[in-house]
C-alpha atoms as a PDB file:
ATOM      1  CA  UNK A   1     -17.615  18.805 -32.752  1.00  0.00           C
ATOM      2  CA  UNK A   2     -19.903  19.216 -29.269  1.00  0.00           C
ATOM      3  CA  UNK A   3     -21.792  22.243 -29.391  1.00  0.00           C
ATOM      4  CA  UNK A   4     -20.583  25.076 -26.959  1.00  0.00           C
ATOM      5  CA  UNK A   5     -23.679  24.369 -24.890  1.00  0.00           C
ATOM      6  CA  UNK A   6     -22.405  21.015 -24.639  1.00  0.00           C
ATOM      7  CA  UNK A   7     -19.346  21.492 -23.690  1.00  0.00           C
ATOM      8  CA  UNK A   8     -20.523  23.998 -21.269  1.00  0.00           C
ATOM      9  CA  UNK A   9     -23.384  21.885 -19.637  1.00  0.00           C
ATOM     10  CA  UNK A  10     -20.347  18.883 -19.202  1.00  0.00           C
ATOM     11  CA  UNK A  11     -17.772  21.314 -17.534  1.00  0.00           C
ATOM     12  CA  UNK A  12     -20.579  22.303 -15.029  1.00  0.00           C
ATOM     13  CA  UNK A  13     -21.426  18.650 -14.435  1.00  0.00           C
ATOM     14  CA  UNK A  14     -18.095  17.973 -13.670  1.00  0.00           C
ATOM     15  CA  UNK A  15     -17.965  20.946 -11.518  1.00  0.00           C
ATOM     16  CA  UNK A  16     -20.936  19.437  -9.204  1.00  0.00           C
ATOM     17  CA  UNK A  17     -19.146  16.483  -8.891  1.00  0.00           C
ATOM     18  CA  UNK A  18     -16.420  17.805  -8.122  1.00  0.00           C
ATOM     19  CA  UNK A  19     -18.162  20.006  -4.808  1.00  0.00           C
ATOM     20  CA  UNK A  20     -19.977  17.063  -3.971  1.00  0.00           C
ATOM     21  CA  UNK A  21     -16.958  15.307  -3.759  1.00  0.00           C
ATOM     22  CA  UNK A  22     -15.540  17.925  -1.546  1.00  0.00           C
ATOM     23  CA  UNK A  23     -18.080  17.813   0.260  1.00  0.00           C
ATOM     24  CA  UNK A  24     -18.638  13.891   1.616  1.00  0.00           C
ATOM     25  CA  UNK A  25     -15.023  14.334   2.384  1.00  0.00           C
ATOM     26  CA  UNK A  26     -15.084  17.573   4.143  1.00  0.00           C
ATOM     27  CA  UNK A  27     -18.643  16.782   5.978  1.00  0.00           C
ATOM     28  CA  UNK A  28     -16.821  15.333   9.046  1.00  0.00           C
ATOM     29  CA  UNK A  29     -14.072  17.243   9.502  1.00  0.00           C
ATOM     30  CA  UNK A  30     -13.186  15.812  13.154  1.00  0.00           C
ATOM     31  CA  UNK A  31     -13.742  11.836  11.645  1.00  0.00           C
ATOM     32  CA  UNK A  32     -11.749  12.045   8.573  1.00  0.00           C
ATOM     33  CA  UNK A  33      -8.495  14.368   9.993  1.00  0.00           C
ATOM     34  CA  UNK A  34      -9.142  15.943   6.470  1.00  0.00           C
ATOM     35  CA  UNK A  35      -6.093  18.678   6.439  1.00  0.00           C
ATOM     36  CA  UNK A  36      -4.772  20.403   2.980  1.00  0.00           C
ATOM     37  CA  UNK A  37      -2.036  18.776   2.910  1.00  0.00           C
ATOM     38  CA  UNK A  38      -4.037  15.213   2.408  1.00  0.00           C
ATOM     39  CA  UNK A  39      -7.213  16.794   0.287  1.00  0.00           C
ATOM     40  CA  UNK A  40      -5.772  19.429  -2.232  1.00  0.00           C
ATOM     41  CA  UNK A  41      -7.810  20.079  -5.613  1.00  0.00           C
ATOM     42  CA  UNK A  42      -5.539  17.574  -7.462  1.00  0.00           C
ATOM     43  CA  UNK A  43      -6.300  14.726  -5.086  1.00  0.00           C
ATOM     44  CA  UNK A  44      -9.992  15.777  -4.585  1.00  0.00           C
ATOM     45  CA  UNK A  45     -10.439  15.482  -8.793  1.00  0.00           C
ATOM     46  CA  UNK A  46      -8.512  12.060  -8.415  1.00  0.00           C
ATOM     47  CA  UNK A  47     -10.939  10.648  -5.947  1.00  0.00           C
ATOM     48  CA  UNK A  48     -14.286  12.078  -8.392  1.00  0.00           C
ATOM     49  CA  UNK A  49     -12.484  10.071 -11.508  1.00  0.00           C
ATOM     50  CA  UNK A  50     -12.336   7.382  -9.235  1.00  0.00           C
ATOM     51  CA  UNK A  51     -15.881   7.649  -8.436  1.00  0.00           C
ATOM     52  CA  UNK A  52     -16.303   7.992 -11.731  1.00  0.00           C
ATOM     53  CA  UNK A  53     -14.600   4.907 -12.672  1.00  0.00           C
ATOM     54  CA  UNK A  54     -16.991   3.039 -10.410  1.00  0.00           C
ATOM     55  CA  UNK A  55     -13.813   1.990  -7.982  1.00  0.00           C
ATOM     56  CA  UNK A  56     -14.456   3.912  -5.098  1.00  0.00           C
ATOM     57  CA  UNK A  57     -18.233   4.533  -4.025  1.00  0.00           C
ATOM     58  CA  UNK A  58     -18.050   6.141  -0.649  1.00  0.00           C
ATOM     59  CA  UNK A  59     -14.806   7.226   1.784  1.00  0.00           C
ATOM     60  CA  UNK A  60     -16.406   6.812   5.584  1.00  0.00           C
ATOM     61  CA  UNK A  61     -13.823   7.358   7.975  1.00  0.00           C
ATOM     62  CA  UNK A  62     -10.303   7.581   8.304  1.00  0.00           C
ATOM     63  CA  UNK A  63      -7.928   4.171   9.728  1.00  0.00           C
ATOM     64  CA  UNK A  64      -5.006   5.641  10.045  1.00  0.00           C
ATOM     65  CA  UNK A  65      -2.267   8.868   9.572  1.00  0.00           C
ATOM     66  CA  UNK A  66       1.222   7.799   8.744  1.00  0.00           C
ATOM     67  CA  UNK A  67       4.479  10.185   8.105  1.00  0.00           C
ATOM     68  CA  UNK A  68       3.371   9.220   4.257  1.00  0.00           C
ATOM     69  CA  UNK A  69      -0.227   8.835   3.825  1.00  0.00           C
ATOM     70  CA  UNK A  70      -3.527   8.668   5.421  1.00  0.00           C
ATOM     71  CA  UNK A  71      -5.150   5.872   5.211  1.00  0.00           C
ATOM     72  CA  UNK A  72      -9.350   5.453   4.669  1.00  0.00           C
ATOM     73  CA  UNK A  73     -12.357   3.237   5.170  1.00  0.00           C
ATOM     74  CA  UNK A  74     -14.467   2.802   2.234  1.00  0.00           C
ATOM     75  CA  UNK A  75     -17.028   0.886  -0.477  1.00  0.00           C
ATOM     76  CA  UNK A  76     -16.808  -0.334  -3.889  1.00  0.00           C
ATOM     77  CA  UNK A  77     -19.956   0.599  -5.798  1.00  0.00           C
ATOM     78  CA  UNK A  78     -20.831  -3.202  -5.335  1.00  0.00           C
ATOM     79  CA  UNK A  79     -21.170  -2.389  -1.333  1.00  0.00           C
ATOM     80  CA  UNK A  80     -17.164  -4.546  -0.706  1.00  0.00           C
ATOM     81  CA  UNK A  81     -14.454  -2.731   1.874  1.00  0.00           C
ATOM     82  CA  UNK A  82     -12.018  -1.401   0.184  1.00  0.00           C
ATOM     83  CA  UNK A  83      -8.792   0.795   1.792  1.00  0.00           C
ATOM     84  CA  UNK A  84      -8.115   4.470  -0.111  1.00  0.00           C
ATOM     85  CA  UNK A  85      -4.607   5.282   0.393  1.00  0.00           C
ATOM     86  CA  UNK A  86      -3.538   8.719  -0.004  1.00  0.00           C
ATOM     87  CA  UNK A  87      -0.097   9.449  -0.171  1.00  0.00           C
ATOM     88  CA  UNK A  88       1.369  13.410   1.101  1.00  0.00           C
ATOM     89  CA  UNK A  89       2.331  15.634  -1.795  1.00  0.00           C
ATOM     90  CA  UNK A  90       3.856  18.308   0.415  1.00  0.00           C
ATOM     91  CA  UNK A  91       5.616  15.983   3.311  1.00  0.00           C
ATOM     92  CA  UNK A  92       9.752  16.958   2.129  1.00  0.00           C
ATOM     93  CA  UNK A  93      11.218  14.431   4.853  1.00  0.00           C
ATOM     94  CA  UNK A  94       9.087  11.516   3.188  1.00  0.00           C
ATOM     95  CA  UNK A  95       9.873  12.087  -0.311  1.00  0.00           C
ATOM     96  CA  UNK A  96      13.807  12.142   0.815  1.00  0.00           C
ATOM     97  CA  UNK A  97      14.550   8.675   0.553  1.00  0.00           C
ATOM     98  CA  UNK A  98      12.311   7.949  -2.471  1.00  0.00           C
ATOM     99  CA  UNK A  99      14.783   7.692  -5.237  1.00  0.00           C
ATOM    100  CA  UNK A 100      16.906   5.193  -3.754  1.00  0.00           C
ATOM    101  CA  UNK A 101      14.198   2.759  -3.969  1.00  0.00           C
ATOM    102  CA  UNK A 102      12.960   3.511  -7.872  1.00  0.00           C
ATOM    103  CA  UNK A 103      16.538   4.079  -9.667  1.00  0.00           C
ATOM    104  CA  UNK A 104      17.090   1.085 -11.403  1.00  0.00           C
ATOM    105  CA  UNK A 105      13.805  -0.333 -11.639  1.00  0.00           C
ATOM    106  CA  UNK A 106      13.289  -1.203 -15.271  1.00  0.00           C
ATOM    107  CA  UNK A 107       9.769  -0.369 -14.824  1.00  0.00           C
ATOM    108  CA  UNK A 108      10.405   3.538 -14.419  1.00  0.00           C
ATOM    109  CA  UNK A 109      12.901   4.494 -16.650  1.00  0.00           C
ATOM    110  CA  UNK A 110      11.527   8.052 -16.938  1.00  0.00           C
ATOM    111  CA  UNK A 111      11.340   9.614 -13.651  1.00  0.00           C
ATOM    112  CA  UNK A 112      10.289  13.237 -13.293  1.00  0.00           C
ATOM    113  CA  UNK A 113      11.983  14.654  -9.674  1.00  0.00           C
ATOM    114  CA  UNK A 114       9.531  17.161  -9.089  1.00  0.00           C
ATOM    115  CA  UNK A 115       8.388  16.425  -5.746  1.00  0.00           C
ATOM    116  CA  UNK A 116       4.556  15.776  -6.737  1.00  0.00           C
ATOM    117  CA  UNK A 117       5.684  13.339  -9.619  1.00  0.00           C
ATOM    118  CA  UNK A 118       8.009  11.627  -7.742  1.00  0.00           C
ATOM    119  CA  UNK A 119       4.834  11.251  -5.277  1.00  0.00           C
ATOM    120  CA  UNK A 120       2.871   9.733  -8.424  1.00  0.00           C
ATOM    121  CA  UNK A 121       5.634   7.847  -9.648  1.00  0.00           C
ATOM    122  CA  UNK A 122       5.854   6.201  -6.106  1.00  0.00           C
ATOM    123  CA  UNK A 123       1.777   5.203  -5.654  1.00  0.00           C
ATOM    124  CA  UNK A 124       2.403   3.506  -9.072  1.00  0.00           C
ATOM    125  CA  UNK A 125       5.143   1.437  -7.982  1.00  0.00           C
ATOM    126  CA  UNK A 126       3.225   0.042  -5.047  1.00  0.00           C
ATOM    127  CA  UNK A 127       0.463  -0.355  -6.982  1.00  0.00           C
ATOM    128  CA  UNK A 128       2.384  -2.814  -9.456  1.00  0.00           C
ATOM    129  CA  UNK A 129       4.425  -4.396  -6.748  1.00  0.00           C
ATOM    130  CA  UNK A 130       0.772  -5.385  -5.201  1.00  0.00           C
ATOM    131  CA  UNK A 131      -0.432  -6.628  -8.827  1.00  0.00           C
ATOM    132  CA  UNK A 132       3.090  -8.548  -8.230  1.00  0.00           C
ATOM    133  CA  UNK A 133       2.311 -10.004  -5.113  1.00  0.00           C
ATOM    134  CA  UNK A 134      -1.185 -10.759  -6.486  1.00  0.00           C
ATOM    135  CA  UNK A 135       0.125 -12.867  -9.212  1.00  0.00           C
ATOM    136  CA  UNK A 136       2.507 -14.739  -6.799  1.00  0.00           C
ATOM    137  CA  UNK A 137      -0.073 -15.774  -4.750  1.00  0.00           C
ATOM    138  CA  UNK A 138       1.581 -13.926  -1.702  1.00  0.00           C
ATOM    139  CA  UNK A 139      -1.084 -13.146   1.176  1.00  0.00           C
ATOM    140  CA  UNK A 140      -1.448  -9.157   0.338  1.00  0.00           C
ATOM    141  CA  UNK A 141      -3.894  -6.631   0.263  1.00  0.00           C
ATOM    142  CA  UNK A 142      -5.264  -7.021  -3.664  1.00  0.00           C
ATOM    143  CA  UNK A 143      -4.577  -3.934  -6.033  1.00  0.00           C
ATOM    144  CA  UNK A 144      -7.684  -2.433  -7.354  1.00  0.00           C
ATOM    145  CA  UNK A 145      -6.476   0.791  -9.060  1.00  0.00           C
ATOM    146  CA  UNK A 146      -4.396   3.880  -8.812  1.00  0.00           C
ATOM    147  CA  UNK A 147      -4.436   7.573  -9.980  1.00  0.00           C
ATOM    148  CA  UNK A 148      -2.240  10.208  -9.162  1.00  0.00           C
ATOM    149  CA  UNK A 149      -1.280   9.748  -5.227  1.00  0.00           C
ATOM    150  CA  UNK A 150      -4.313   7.809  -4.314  1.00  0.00           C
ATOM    151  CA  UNK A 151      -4.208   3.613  -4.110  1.00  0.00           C
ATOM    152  CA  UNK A 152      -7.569   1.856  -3.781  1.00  0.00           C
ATOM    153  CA  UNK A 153      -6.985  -1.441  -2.698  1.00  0.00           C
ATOM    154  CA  UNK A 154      -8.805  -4.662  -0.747  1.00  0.00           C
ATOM    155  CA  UNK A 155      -9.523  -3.584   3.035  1.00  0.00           C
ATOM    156  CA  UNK A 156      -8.342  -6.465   5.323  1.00  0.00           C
ATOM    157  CA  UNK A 157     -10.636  -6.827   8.229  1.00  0.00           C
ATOM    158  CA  UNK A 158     -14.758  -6.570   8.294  1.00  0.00           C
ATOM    159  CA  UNK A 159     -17.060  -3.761   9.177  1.00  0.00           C
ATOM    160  CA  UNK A 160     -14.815  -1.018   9.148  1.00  0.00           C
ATOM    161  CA  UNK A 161     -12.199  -2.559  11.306  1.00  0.00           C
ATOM    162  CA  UNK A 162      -8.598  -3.322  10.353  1.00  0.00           C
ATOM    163  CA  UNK A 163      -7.123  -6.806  10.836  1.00  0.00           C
ATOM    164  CA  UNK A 164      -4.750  -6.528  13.868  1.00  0.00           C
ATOM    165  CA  UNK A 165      -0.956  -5.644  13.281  1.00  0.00           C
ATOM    166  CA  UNK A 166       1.177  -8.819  14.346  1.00  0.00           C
ATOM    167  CA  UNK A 167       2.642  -5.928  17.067  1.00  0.00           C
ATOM    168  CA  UNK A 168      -0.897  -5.531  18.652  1.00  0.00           C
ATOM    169  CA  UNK A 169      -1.811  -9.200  19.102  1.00  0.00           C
ATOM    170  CA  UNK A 170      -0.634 -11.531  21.050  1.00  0.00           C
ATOM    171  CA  UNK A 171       0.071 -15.069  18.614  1.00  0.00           C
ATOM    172  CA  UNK A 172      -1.521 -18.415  20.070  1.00  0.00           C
ATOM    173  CA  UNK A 173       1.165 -20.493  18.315  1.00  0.00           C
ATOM    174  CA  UNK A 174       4.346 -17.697  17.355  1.00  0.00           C
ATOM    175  CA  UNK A 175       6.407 -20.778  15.901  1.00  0.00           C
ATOM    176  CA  UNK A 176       3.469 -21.998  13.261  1.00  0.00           C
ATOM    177  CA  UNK A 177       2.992 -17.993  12.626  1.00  0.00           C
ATOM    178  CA  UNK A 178       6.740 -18.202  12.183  1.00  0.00           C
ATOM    179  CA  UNK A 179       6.226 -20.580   9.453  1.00  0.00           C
ATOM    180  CA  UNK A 180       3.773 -19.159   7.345  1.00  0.00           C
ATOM    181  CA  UNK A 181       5.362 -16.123   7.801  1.00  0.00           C
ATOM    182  CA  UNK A 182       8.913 -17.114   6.510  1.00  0.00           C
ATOM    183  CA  UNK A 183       6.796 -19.385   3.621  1.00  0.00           C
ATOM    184  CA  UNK A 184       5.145 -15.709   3.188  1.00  0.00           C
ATOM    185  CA  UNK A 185       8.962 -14.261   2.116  1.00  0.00           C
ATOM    186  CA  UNK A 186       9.931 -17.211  -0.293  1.00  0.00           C
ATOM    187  CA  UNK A 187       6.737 -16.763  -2.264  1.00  0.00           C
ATOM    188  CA  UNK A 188       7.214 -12.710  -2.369  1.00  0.00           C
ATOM    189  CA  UNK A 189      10.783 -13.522  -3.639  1.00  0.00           C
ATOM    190  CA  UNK A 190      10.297 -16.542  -5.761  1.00  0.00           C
ATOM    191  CA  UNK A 191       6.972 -16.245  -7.161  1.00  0.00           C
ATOM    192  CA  UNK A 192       6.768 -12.635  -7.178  1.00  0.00           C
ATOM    193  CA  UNK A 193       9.871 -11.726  -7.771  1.00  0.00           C
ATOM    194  CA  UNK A 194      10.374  -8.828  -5.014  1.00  0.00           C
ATOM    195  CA  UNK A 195      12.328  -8.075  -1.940  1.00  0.00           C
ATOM    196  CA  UNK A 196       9.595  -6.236   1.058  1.00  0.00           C
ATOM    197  CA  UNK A 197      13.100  -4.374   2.668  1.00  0.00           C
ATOM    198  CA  UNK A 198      11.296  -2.937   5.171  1.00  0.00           C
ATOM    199  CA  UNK A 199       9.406  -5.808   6.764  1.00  0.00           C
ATOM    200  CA  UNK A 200       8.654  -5.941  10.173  1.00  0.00           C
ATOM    201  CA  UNK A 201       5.677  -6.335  13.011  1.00  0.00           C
ATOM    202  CA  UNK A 202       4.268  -2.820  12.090  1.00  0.00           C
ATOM    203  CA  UNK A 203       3.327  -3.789   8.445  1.00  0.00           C
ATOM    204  CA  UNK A 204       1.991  -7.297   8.560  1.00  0.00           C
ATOM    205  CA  UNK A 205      -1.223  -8.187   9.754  1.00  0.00           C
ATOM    206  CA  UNK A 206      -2.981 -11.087  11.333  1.00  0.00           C
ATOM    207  CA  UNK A 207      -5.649 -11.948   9.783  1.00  0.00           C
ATOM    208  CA  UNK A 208      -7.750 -15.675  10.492  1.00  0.00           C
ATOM    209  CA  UNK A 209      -4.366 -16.825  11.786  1.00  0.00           C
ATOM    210  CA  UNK A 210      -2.377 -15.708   8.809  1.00  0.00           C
ATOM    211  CA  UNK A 211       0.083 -12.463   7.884  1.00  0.00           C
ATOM    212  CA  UNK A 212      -0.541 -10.625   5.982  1.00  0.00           C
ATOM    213  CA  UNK A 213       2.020  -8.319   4.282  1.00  0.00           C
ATOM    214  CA  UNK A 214       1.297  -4.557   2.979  1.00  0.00           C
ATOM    215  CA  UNK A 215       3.334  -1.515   2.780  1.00  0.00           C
ATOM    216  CA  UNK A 216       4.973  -2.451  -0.065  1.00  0.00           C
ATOM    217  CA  UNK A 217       6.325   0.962  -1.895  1.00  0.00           C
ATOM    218  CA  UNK A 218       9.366   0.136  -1.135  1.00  0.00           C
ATOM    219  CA  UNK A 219       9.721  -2.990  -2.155  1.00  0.00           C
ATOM    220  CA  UNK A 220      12.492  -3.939  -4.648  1.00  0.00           C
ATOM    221  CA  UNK A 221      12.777  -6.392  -8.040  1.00  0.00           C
ATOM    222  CA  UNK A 222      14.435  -9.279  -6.839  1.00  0.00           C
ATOM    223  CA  UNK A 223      17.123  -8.656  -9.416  1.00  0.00           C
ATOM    224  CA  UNK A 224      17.783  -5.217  -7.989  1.00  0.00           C
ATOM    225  CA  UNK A 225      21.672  -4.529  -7.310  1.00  0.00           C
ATOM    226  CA  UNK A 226      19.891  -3.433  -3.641  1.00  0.00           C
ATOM    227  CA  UNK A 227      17.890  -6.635  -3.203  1.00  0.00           C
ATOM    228  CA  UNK A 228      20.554  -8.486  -1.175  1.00  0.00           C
ATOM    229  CA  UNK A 229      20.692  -5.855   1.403  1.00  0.00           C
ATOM    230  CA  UNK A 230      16.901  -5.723   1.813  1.00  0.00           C
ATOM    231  CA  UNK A 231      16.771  -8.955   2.186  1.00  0.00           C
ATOM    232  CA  UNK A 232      18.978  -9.328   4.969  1.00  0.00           C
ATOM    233  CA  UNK A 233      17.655  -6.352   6.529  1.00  0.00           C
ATOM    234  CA  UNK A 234      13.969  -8.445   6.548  1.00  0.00           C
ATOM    235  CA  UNK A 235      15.123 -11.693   7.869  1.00  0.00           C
ATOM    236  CA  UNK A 236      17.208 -10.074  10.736  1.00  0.00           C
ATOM    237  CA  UNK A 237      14.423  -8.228  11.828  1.00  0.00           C
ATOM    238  CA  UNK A 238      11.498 -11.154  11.399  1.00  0.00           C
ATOM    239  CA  UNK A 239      14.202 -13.423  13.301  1.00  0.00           C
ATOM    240  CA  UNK A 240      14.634 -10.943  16.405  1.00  0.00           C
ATOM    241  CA  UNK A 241      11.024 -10.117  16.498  1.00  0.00           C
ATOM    242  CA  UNK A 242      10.126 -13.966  16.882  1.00  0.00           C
ATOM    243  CA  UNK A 243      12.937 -15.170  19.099  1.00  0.00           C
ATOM    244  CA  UNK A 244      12.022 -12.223  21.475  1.00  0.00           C
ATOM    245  CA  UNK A 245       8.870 -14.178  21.744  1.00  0.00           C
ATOM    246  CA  UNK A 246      10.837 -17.809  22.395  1.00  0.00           C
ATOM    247  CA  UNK A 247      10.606 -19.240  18.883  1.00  0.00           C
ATOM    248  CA  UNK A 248      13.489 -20.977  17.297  1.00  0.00           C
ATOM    249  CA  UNK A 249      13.935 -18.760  14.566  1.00  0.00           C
ATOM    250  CA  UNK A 250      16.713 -19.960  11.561  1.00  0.00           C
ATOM    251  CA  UNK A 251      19.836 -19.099  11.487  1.00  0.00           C
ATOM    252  CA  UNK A 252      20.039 -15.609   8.847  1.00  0.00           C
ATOM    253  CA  UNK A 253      22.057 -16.893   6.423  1.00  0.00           C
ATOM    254  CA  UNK A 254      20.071 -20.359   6.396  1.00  0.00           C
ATOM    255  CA  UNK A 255      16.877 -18.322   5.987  1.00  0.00           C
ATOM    256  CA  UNK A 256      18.143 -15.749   3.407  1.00  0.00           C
ATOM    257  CA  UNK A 257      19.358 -19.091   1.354  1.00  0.00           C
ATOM    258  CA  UNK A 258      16.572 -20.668   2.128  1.00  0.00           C
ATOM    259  CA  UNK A 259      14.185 -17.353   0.567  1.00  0.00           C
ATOM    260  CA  UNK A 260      16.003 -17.479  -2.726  1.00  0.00           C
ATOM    261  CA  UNK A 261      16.287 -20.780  -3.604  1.00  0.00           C
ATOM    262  CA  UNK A 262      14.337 -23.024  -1.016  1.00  0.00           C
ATOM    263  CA  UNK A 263      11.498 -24.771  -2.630  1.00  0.00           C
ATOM    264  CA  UNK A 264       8.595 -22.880  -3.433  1.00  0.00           C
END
């Protein structure tokens, strides 16, 4: 067995770390929007096992603060971007809705309700629907790892800056975008084997002409009893979104077809 010294020189170790971590995330108080409802102790040992499993490097700066998560700028020890999402433990009007979109997934048959598990439970599940869309081939952010409430995953756009949302940019050719975009939903269904059910111009991105699809927590097995419904939901809203800007969209029930059984 270690020696109490040992032991005792590792738990300080760990200890450093641990304020150090605090610290680089803390530094900037202003740039990061660090609150304690994003950065409790829990999340702030997550991150320093992260670091310590060599996935996140360095957290710089803050991209965004959602009603679920804040969203950060960082590097991979091998100097990449990669996006640190950290979902709210203590946000009660977020975590409402969460059980209508696990129940029934085979791949959490053991759900604890307390409100920080459910929390965990729900970065997992959006961490293996990415490793989903990954094997699909669907144009996604790419899963790196998870732990607790925090998602590391591929940052899409260079330097710090976030590929455009399709709401913030004006499209040179909406019907081709259109196109890749519905092609987008067929391989998320087919190949993947999930349903987005919330998809709209506020989670995909443009990015070298291209969406990009993320925000995909909620996203649902294709075989899900709910599936139909989300699925109907996504198409109506892609289709008003793009005839607003003078495409030709599909009929919905064409498309919907088309999404489960078109060729893929």
């Amino acid at each position: 067995m270690p020696s109490q010294n040992k032991m005792e020189r590792k738990a300080d170790k760990l200890q450093r770390r641990y304020e150090e971590t605090a610290l680089m995330l803390n530094k900037n108080q202003e740039e990061f929007n660090v609150s304690d409802a994003v950065f409790d102790r829990p999340t702030l040992e997550g991150v320093l096992r992260l670091i310590q499993k060599k996935k996140i490097d360095k957290i710089k700066g803050a991209l965004k603060a959602g009603k679920e998560a804040h969203i950060y700028w960082g590097t991979a020890p091998n100097g990449t971007e990669i996006a640190v999402k950290i979902y709210y433990t203590t946000s009660a009007e977020f975590r409402k809705g969460m059980m209508r979109y696990i129940e029934g997934d085979p791949r959490f048959k053991r759900i604890r309700t307390d409100p920080k598990s459910l929390v965990y439970t729900w970065t997992q599940k959006e961490f293996s629907n990415l490793q989903l869309a990954e094997q699909g081939g669907v144009n996604a952010p790419r899963p790196i790892d998870f732990l607790r409430n925090i998602l590391v995953m591929t940052f899409i756009g260079v330097d710090g800056v976030p590929a455009p949302l399709l709401r913030e940019l004006p499209l040179e050719n909406p019907d081709d975008f259109y196109d890749k975009l519905t092609d987008e939903m067929r391989t998320l269904y087919q190949k993947s084997g999930l349903v987005h059910g919330d998809l709209s111009e506020y989670n995909i991105m443009v990015w070298e002409k291209k969406p990009v699809i993320f925000d995909v927590s909620q996203a649902m097995l294709a075989n899900h009893p709910l599936a139909p419904s989300l699925l109907q939901h996504d198409v109506e809203t892609i289709n008003t979104y793009f005839a607003k800007l003078g495409v030709e969209v599909y009929d919905n029930k064409e498309l919907e077809e088309w999404v489960k059984s078109g060729e893929a």
